[in-house]
Structure formats: C-alpha cells, structure tokens
PDB file of N, CA and C in Angstrom:
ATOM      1  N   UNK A   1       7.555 -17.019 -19.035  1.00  0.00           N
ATOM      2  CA  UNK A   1       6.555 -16.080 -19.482  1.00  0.00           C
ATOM      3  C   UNK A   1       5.852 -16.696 -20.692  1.00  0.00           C
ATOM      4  N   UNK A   2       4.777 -16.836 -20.660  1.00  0.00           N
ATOM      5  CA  UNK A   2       4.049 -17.607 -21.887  1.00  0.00           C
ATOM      6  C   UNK A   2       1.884 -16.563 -21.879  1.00  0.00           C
ATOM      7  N   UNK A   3       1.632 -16.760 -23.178  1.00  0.00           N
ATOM      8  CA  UNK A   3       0.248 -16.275 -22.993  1.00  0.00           C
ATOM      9  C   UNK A   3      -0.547 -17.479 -23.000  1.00  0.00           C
ATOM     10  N   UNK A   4      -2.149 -17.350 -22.956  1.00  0.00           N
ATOM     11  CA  UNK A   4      -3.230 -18.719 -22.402  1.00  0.00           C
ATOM     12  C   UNK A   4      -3.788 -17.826 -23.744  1.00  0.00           C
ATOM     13  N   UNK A   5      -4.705 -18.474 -24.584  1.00  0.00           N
ATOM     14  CA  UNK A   5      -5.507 -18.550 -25.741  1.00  0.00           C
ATOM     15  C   UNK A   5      -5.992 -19.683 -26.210  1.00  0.00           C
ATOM     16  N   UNK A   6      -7.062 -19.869 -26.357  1.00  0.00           N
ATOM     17  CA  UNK A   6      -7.516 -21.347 -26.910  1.00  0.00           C
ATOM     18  C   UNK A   6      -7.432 -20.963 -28.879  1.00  0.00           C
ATOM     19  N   UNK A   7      -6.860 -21.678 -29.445  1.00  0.00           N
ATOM     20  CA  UNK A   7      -6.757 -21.875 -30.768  1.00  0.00           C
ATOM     21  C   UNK A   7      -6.844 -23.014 -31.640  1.00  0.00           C
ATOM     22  N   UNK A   8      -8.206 -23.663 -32.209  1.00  0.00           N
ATOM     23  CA  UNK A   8      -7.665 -24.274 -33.014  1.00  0.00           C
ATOM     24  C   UNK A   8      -6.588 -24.684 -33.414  1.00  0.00           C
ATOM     25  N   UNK A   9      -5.838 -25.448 -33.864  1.00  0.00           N
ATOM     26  CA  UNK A   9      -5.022 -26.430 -35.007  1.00  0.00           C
ATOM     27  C   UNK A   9      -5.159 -26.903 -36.227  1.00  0.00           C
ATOM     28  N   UNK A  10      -4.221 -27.555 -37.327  1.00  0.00           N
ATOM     29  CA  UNK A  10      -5.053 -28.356 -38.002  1.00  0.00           C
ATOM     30  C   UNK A  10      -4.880 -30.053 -37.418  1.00  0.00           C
ATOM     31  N   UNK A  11      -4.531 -30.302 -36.126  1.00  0.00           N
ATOM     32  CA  UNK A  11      -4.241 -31.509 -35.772  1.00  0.00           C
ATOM     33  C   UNK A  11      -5.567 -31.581 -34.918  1.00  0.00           C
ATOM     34  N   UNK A  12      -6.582 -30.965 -34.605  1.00  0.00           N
ATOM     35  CA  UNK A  12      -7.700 -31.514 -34.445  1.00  0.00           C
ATOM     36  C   UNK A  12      -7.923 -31.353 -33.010  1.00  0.00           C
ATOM     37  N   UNK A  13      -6.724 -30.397 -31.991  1.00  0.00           N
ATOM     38  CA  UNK A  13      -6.126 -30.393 -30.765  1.00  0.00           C
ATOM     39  C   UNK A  13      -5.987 -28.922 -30.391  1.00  0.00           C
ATOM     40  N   UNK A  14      -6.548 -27.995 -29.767  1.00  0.00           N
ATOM     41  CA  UNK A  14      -7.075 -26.858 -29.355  1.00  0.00           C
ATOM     42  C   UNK A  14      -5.220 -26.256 -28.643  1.00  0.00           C
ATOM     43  N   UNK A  15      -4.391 -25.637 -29.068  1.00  0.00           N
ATOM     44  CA  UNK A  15      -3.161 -25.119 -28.546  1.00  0.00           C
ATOM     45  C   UNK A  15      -4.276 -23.869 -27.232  1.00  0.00           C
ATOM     46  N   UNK A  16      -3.485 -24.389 -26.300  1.00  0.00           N
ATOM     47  CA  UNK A  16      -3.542 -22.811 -25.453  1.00  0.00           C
ATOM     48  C   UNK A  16      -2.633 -22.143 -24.667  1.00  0.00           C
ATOM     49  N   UNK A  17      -1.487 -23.095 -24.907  1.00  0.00           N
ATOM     50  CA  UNK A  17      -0.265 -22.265 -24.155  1.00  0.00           C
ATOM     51  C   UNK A  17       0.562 -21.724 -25.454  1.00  0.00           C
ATOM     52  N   UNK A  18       1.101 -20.559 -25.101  1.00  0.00           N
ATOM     53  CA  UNK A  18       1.769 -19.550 -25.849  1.00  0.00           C
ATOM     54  C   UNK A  18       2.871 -19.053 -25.835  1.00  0.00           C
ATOM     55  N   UNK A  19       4.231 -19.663 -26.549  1.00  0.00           N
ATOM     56  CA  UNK A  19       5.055 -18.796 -25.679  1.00  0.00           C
ATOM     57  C   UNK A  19       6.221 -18.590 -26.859  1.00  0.00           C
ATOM     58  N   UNK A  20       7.162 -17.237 -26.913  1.00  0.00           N
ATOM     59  CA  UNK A  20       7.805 -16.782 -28.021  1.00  0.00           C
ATOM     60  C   UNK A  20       9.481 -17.902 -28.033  1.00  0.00           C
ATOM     61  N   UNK A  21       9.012 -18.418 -29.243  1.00  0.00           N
ATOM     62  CA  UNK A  21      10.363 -19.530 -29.398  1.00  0.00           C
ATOM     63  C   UNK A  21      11.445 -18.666 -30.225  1.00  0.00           C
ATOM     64  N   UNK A  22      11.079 -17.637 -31.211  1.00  0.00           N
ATOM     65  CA  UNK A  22      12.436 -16.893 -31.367  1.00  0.00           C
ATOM     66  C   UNK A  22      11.897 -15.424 -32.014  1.00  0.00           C
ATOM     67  N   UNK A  23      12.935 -14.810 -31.922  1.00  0.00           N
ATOM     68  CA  UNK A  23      12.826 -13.306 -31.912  1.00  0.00           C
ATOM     69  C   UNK A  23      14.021 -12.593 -32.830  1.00  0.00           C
ATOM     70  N   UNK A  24      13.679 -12.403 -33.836  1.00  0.00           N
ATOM     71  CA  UNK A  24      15.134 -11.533 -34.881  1.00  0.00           C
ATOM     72  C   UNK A  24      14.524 -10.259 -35.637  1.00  0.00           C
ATOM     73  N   UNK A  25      15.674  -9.606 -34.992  1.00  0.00           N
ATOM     74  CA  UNK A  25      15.425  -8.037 -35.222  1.00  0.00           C
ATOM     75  C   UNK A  25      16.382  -7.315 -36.268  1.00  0.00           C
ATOM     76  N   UNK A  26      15.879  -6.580 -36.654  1.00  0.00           N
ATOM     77  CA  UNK A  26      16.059  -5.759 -38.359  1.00  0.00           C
ATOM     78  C   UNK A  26      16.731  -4.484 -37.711  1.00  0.00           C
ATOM     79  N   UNK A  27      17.663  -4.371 -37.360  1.00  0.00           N
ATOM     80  CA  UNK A  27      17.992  -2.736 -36.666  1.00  0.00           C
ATOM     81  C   UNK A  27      17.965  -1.862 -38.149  1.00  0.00           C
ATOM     82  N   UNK A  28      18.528  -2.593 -38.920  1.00  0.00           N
ATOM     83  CA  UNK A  28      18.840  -1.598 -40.488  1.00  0.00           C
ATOM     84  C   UNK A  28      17.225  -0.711 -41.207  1.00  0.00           C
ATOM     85  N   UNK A  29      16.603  -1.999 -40.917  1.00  0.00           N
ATOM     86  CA  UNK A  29      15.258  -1.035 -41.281  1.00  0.00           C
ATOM     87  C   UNK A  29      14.078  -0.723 -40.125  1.00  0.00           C
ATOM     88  N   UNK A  30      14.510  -1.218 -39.233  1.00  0.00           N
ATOM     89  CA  UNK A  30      13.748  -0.938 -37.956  1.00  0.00           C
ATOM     90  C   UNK A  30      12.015  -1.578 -37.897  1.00  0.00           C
ATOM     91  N   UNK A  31      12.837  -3.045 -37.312  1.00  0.00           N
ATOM     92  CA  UNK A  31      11.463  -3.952 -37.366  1.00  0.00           C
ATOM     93  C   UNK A  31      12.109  -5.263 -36.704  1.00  0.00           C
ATOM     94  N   UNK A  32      10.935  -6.512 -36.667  1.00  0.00           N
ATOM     95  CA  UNK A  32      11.831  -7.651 -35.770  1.00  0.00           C
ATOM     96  C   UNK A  32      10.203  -8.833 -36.327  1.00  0.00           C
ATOM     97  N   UNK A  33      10.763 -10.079 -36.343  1.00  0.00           N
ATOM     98  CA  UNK A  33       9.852 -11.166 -36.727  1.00  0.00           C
ATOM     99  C   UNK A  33       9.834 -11.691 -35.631  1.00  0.00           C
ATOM    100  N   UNK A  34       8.515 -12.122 -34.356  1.00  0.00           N
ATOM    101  CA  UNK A  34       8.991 -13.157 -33.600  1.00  0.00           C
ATOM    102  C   UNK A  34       8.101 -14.555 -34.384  1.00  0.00           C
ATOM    103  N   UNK A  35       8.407 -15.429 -33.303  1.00  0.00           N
ATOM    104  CA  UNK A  35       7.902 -16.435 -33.741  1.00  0.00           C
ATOM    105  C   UNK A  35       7.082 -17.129 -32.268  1.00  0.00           C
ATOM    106  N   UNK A  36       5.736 -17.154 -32.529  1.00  0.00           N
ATOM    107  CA  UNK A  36       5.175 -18.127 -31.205  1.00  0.00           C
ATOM    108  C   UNK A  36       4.131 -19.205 -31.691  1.00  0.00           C
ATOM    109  N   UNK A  37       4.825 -19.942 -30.403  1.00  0.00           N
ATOM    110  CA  UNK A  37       4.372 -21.536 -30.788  1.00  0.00           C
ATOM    111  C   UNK A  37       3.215 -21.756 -29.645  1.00  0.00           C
ATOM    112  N   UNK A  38       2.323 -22.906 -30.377  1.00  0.00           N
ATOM    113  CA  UNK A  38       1.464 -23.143 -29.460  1.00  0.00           C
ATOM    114  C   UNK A  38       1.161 -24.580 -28.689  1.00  0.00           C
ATOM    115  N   UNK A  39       1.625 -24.861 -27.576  1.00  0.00           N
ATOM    116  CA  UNK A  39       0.945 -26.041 -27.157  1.00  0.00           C
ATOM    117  C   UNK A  39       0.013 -26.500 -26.746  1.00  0.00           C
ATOM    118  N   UNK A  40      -0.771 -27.372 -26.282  1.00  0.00           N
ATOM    119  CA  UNK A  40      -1.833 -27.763 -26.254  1.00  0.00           C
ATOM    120  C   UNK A  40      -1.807 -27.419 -24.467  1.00  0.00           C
ATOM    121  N   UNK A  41      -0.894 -27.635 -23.619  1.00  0.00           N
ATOM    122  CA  UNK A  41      -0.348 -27.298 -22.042  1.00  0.00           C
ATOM    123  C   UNK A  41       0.848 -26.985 -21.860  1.00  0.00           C
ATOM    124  N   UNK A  42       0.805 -25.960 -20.625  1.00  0.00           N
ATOM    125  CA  UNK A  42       1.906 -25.863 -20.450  1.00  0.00           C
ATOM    126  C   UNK A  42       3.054 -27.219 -20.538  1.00  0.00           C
ATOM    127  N   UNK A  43       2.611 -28.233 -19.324  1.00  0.00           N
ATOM    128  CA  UNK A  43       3.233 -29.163 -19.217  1.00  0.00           C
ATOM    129  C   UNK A  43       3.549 -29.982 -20.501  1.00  0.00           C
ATOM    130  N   UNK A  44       2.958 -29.989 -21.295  1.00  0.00           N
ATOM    131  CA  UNK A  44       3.646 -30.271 -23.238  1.00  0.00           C
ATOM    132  C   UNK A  44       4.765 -29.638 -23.133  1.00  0.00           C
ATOM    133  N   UNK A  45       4.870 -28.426 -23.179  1.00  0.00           N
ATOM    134  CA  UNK A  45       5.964 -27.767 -23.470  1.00  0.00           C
ATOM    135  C   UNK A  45       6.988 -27.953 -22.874  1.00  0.00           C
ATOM    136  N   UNK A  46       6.919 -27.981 -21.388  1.00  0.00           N
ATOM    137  CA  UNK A  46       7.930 -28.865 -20.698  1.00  0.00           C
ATOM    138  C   UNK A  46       8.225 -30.106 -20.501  1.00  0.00           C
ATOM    139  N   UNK A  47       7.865 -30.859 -21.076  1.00  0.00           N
ATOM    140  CA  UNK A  47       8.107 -32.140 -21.173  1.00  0.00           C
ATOM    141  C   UNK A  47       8.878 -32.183 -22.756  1.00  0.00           C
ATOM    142  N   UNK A  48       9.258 -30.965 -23.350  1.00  0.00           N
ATOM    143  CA  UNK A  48       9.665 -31.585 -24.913  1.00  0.00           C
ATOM    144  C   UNK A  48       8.951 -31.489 -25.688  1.00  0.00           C
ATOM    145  N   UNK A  49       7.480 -31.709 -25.363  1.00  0.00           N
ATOM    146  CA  UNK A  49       6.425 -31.860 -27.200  1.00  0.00           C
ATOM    147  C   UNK A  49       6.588 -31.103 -27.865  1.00  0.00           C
ATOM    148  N   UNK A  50       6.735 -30.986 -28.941  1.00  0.00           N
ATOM    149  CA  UNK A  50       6.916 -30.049 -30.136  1.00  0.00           C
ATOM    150  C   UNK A  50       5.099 -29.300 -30.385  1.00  0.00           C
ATOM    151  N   UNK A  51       5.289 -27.854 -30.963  1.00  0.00           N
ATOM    152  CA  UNK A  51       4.389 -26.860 -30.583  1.00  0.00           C
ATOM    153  C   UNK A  51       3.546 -27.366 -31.341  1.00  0.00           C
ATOM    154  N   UNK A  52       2.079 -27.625 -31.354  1.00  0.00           N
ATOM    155  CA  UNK A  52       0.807 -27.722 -32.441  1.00  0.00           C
ATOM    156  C   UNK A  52       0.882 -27.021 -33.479  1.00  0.00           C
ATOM    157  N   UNK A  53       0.687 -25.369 -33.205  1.00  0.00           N
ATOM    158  CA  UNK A  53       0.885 -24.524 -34.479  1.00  0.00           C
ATOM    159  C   UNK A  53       2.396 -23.499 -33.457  1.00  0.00           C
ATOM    160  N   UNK A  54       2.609 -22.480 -34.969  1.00  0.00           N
ATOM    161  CA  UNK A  54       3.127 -21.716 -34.934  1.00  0.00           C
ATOM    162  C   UNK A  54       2.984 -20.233 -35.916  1.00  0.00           C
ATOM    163  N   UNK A  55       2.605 -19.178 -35.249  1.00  0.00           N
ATOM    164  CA  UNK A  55       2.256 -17.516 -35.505  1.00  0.00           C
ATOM    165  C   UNK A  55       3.979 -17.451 -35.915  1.00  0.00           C
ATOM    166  N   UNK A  56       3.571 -16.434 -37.204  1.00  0.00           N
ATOM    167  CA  UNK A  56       5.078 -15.262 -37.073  1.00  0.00           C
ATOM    168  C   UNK A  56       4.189 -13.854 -37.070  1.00  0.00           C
ATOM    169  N   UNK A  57       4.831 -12.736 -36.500  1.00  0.00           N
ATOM    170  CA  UNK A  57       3.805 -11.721 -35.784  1.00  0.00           C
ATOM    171  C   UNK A  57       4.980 -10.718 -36.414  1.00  0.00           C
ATOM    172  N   UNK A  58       5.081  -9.693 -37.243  1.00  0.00           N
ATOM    173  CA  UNK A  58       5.944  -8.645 -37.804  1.00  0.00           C
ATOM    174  C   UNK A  58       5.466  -7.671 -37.049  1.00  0.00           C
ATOM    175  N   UNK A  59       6.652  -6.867 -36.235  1.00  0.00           N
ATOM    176  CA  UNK A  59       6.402  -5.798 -35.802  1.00  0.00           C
ATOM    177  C   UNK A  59       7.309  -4.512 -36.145  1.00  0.00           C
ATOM    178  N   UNK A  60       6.914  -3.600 -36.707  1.00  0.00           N
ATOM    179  CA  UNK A  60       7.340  -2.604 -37.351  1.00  0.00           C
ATOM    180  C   UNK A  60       6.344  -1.275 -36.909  1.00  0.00           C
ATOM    181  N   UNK A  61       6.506  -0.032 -37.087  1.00  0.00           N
ATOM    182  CA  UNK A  61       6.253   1.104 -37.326  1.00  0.00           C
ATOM    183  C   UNK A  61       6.031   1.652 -35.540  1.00  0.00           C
ATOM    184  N   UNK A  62       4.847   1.614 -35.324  1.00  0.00           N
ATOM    185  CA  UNK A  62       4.797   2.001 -33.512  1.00  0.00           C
ATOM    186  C   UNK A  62       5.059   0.476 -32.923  1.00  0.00           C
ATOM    187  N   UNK A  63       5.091  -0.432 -33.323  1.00  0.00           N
ATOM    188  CA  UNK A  63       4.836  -2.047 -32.673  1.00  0.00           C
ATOM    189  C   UNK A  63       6.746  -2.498 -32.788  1.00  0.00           C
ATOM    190  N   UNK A  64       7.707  -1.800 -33.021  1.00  0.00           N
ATOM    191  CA  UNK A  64       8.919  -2.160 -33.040  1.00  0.00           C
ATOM    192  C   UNK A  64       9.414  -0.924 -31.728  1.00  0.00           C
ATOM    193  N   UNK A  65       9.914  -1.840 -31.026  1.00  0.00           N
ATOM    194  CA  UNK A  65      10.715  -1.241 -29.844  1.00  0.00           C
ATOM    195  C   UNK A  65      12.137  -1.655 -29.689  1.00  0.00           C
ATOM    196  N   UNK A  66      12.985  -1.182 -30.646  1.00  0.00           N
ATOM    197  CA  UNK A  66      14.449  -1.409 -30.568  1.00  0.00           C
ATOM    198  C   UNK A  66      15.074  -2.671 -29.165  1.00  0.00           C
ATOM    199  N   UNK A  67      15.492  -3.598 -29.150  1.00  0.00           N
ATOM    200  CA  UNK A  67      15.631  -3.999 -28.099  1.00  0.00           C
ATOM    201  C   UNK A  67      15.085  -4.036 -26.904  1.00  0.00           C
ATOM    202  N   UNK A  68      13.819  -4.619 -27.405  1.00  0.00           N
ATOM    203  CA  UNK A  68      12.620  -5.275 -26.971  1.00  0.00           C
ATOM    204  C   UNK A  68      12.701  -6.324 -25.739  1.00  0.00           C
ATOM    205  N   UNK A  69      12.253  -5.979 -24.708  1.00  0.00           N
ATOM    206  CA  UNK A  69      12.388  -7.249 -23.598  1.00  0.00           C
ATOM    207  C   UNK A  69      11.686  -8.027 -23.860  1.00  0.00           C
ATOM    208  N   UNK A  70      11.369  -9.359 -23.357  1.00  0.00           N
ATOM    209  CA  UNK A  70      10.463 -10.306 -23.724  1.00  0.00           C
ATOM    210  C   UNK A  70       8.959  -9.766 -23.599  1.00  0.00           C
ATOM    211  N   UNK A  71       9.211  -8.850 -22.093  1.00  0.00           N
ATOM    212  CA  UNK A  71       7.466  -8.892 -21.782  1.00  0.00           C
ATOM    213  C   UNK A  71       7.154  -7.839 -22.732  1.00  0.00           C
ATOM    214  N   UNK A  72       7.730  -6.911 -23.118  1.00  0.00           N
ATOM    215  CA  UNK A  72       7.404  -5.782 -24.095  1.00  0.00           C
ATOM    216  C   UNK A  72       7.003  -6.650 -24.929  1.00  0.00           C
ATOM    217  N   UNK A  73       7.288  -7.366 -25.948  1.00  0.00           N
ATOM    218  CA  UNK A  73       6.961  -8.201 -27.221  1.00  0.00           C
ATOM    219  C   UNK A  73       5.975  -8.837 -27.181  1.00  0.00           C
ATOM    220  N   UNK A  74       5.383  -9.455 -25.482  1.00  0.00           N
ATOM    221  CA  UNK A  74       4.182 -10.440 -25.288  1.00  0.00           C
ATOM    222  C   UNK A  74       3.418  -9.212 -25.508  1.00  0.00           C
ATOM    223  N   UNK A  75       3.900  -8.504 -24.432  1.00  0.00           N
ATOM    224  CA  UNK A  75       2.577  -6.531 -24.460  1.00  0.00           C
ATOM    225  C   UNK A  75       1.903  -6.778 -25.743  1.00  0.00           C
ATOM    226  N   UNK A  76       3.063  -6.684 -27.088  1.00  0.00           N
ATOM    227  CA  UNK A  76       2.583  -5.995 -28.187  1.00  0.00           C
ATOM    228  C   UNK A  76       1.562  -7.224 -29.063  1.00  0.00           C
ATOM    229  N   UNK A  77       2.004  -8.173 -28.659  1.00  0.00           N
ATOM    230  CA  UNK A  77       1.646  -9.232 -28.963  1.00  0.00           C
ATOM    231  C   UNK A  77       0.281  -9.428 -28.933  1.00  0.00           C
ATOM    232  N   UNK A  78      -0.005  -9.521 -27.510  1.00  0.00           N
ATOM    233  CA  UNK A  78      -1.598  -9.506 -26.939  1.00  0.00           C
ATOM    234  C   UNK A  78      -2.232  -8.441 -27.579  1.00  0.00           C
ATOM    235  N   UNK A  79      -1.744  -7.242 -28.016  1.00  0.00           N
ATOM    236  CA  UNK A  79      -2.649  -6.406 -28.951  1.00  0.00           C
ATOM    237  C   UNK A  79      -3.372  -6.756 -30.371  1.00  0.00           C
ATOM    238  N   UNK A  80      -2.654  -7.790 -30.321  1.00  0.00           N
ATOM    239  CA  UNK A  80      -2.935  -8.034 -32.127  1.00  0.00           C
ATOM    240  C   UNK A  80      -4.468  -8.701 -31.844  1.00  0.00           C
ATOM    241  N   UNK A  81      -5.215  -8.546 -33.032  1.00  0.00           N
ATOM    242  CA  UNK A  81      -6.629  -9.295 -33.265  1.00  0.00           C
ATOM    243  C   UNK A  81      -6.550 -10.588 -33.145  1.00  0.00           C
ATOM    244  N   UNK A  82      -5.542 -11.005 -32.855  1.00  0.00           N
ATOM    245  CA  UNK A  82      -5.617 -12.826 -33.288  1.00  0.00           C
ATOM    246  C   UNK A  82      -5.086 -13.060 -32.038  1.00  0.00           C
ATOM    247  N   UNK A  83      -4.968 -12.376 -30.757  1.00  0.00           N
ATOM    248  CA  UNK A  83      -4.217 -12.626 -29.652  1.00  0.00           C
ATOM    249  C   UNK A  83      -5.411 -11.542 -28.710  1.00  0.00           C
ATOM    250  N   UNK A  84      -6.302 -11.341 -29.017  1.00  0.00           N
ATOM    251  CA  UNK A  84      -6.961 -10.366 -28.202  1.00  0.00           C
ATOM    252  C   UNK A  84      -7.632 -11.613 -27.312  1.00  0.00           C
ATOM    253  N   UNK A  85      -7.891 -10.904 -25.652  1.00  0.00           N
ATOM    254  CA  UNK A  85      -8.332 -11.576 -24.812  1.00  0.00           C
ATOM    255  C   UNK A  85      -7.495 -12.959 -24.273  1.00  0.00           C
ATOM    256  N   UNK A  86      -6.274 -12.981 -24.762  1.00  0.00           N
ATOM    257  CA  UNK A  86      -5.522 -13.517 -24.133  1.00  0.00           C
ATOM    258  C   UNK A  86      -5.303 -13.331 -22.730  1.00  0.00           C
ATOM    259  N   UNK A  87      -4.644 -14.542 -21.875  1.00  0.00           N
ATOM    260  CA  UNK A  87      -4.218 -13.910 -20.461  1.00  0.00           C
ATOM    261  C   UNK A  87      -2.829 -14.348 -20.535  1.00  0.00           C
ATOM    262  N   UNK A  88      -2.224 -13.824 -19.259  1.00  0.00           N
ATOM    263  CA  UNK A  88      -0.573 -13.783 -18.915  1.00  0.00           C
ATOM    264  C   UNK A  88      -0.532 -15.405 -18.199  1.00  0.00           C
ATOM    265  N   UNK A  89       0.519 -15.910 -18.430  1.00  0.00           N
ATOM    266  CA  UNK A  89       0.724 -17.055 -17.479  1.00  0.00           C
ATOM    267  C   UNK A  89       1.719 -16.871 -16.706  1.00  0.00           C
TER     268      UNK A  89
END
C-alpha cells in the first residue's frame, strides 16, 4: 500500500512514491506520529534505495483512530493539504 504525489526534494529529484515507514502511537494521550518516506519509484523502494525525503504527519483530535489499520492512516493522510490529490497505488 503506498500513495503517488509528485514532490520536490532538496536532492534536485521529484519523490512520487509514498509509503508509511513507521507508525507510534500515544494511547496515554490519544494521538500517534507516522512517518512517510518518499521515493523517487516504486521500484527504488524495492530495490533498497533509501527514501529522498521524509513527512512526520501528527494525528490527534478527530485524525487519531486508536489502532489504526494501515489504510485508515493513508485515508487520513491523503486529507492533509500537503497530500491532497494524491492517488492510491
């Protein structure tokens, strides 16, 4: 499961594959940090390359869903302004 977005870098190299490399959740105060990385292709990512950039995305208040499935987290994800018009891969 990964999202498509074209993004800038500062390596001069447009990331457009998207996909959440880690996810830690706050049950005590009710919230979770993920973390998504961006490669330039899918096939980067599977081959090993290490991500161009990397988003941390805080989700708290209506955007925290206690034990969150992956696709729930992409859901909330793609809502954000900096992820709008994304597609699903």
């Amino acid at each position: 499961m990964a999202i498509s977005i074209s993004v800038n870098t500062d390596f001069g190299v447009t990331a457009n594959y998207w996909n959440i490399g880690a996810y830690q959740e706050d049950f005590k105060n009710g919230g979770a940090e993920v973390t998504i990385y961006g490669y330039a292709t899918e096939a980067a990512r599977q081959a090993g390359s290490q991500p161009l950039s990397a988003a941390k995305v805080t989700l708290t208040g209506q955007d925290y869903i206690p034990d969150a499935t992956r696709a729930q987290v992409y859901s909330i994800i793609k809502q954000r302004p900096e992820f709008q018009g994304c597609t699903d891969l």
